[in-house]
Protein backbone atom coordinates (compact mmCIF):
# COMPACT_ATOMS: atom_id res chain seq x y z
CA UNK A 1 115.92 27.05 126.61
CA UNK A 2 117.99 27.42 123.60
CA UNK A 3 115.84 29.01 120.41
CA UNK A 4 115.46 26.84 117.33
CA UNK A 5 116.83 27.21 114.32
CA UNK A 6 114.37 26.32 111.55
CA UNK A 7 115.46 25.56 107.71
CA UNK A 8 112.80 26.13 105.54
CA UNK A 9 112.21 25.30 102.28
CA UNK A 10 111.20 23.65 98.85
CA UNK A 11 112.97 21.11 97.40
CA UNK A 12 112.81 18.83 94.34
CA UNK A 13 112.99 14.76 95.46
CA UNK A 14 115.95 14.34 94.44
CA UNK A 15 117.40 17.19 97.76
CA UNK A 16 117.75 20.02 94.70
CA UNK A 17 116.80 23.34 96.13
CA UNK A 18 118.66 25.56 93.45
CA UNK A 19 116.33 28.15 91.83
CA UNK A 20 112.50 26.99 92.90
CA UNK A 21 111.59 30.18 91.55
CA UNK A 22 112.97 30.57 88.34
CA UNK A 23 115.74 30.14 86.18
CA UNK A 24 116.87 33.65 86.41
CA UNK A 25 118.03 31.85 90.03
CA UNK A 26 120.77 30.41 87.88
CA UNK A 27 119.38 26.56 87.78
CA UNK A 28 118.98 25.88 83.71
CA UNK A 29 115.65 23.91 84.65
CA UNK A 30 114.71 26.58 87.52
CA UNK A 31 110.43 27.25 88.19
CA UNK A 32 110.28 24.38 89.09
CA UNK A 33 107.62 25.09 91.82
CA UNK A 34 105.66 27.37 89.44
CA UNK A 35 105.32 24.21 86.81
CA UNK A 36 103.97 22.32 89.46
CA UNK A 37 99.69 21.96 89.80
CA UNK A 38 98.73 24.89 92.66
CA UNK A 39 96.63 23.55 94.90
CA UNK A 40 96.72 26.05 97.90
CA UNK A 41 96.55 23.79 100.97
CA UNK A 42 100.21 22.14 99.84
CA UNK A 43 101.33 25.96 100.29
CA UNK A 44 99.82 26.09 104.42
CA UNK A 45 102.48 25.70 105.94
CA UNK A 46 104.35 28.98 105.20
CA UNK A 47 101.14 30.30 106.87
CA UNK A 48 101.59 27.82 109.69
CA UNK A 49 105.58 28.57 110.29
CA UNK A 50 104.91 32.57 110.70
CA UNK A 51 102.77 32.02 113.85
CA UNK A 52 106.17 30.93 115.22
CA UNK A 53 108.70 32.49 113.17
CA UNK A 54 110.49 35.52 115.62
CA UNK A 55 113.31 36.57 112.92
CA UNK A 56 114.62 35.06 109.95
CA UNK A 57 118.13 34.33 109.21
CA UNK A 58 120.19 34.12 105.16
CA UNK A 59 123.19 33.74 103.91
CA UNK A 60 124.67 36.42 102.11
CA UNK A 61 123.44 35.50 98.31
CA UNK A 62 120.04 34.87 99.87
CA UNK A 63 119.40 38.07 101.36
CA UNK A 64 120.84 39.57 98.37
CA UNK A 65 117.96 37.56 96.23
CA UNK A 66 115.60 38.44 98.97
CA UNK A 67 116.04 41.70 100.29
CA UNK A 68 115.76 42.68 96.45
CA UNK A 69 111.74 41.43 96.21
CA UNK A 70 110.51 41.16 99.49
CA UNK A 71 110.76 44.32 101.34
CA UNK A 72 108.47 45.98 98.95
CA UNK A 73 105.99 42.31 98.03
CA UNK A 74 102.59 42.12 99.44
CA UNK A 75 102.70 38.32 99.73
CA UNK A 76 105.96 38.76 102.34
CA UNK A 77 104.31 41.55 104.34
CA UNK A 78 104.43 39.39 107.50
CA UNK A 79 107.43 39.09 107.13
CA UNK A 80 108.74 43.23 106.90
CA UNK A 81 109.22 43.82 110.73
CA UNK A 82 111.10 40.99 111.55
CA UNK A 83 114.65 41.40 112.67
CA UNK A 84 117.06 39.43 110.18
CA UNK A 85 120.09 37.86 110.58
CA UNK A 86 122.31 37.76 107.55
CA UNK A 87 125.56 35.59 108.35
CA UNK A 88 127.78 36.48 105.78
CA UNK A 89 132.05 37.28 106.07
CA UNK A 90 131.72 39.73 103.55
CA UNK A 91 128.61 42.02 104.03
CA UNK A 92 129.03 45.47 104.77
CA UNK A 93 126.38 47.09 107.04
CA UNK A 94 125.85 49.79 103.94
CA UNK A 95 124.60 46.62 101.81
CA UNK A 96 121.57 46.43 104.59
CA UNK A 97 118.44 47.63 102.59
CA UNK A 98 116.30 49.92 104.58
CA UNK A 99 112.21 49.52 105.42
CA UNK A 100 112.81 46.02 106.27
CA UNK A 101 112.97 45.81 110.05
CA UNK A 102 115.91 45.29 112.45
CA UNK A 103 118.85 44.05 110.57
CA UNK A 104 122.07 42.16 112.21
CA UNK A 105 125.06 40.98 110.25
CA UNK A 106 126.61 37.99 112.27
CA UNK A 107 130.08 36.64 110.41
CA UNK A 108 130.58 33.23 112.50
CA UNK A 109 128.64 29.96 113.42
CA UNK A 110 129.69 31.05 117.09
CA UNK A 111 127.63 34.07 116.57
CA UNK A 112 124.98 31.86 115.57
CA UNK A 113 125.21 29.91 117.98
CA UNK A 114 125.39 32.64 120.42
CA UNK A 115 122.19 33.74 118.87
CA UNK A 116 120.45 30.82 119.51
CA UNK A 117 121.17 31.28 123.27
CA UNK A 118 119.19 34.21 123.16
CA UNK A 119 115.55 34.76 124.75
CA UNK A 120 112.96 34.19 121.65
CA UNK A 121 111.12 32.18 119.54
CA UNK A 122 112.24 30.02 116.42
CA UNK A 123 114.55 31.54 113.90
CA UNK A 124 113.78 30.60 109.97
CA UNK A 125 116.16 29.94 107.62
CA UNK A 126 115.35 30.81 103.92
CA UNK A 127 117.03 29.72 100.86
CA UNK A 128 120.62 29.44 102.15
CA UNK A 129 121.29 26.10 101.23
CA UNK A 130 125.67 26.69 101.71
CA UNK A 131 124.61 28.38 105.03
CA UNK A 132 122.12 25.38 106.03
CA UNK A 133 124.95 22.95 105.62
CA UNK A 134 127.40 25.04 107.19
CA UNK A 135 125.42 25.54 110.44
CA UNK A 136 124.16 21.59 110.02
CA UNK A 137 127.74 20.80 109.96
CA UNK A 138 127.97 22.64 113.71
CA UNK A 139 125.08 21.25 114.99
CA UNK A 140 123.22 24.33 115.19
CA UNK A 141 120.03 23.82 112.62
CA UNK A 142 117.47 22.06 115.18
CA UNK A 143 114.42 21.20 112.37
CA UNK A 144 113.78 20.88 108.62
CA UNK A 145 110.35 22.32 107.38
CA UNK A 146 110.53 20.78 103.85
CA UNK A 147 107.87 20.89 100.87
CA UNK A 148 109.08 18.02 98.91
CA UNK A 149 107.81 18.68 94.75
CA UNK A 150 107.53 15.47 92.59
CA UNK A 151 110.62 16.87 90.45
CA UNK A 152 113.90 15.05 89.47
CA UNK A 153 116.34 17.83 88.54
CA UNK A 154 119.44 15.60 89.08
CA UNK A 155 121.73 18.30 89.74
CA UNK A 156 122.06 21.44 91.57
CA UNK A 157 122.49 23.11 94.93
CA UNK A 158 121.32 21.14 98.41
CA UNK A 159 120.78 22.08 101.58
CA UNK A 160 122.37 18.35 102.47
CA UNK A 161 126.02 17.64 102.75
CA UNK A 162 126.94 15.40 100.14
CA UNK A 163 129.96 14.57 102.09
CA UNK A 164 130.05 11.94 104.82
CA UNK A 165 127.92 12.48 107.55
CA UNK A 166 128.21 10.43 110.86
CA UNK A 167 124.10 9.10 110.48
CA UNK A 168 122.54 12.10 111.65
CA UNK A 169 119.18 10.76 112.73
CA UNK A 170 115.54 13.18 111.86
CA UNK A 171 112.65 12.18 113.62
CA UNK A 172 109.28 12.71 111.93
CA UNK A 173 107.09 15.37 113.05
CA UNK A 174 104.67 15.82 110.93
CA UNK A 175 103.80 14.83 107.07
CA UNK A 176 101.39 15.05 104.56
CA UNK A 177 101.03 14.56 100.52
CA UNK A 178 98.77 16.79 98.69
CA UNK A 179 97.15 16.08 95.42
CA UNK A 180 99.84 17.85 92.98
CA UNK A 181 102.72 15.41 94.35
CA UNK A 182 104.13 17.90 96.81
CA UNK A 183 104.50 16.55 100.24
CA UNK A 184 105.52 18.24 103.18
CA UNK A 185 108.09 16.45 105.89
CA UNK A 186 108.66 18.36 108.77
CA UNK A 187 112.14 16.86 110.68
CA UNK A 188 113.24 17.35 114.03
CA UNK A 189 117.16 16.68 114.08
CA UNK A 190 117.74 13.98 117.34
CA UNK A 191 120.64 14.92 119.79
């Protein structure tokens, strides 16, 4: 059985997932998710997804943002050992940042998808949102784990084509709304 490929993330509800974080992301109206009420339970299922998470997988600009913070961050210690897949055309194997488990650069979808063939468990996709299409776009991203914050940002970077799609069809696995607004969707894509 083929792995799964898992995008993960937060997004605004208007599909913006550019700088959640902060503006130094580059979004002018970035933090969003820090300007939204905590309430602690809305933030369980980045808990949840680790009990199934075997590696992780960015684009090139993610792991960049990433590998710069997380390696050394006490609240992404679970996620230090495991291998990473960075699919990037560009990357050079000296831009791999040490102390941070088993790194692999793949430069294709087919190596993707070759990945997926693999034995192992689910594969989660960070950030990434150029990647997420890309691989979406090939048929290779198999469920969206989405925290949805009640934030209209308009414009900015999504992990959705905003092309023409041919009515790609998500069924619902699980949902629930939390008290600051946030909801979480979790989609399985239908094939």
């Amino acid at each position: 059985m083929p792995r799964q490929l898992v995008w993960t993330g937060f997004m605004t509800l208007d599909g913006v997932v550019d700088s959640p974080g902060g503006a130094v992301e580059g979004h002018p109206g970035g933090g969003w998710v820090l300007r939204t009420p905590f309430v602690p339970e809305s933030f369980a299922l980045k808990a949840e997804e680790l009990e199934e998470t075997s590696a992780l997988m960015f684009g090139r600009r993610s792991y960049e943002a990433f590998a710069s913070t997380w390696p050394g961050s006490e609240d992404h210690i679970a996620y230090r050992d495991l291998p990473k897949y960075v699919v990037s055309r560009s990357l050079g194997e000296e831009a791999l940042v040490d102390g941070w488990g088993p790194q692999h650069i793949l430069r294709t979808t087919e190596d993707v998808a070759a990945l997926k063939q693999t034995e192992g468990g689910a594969i989660f996709i960070h950030g990434s949102a150029e990647l997420a299409r890309n691989l979406a776009h090939a048929d290779l991203v198999d469920r969206y784990n989405l925290l949805v914050f009640p934030v209209l940002l308009g414009s900015g970077k999504s992990v959705f084509s905003r092309s023409d799609e041919d009515g790609r069809q998500l069924a619902l696995r699980e949902s629930e709304a939390y008290s600051n607004g946030v909801l979480k969707a979790l989609y399985d894509v239908v094939r």
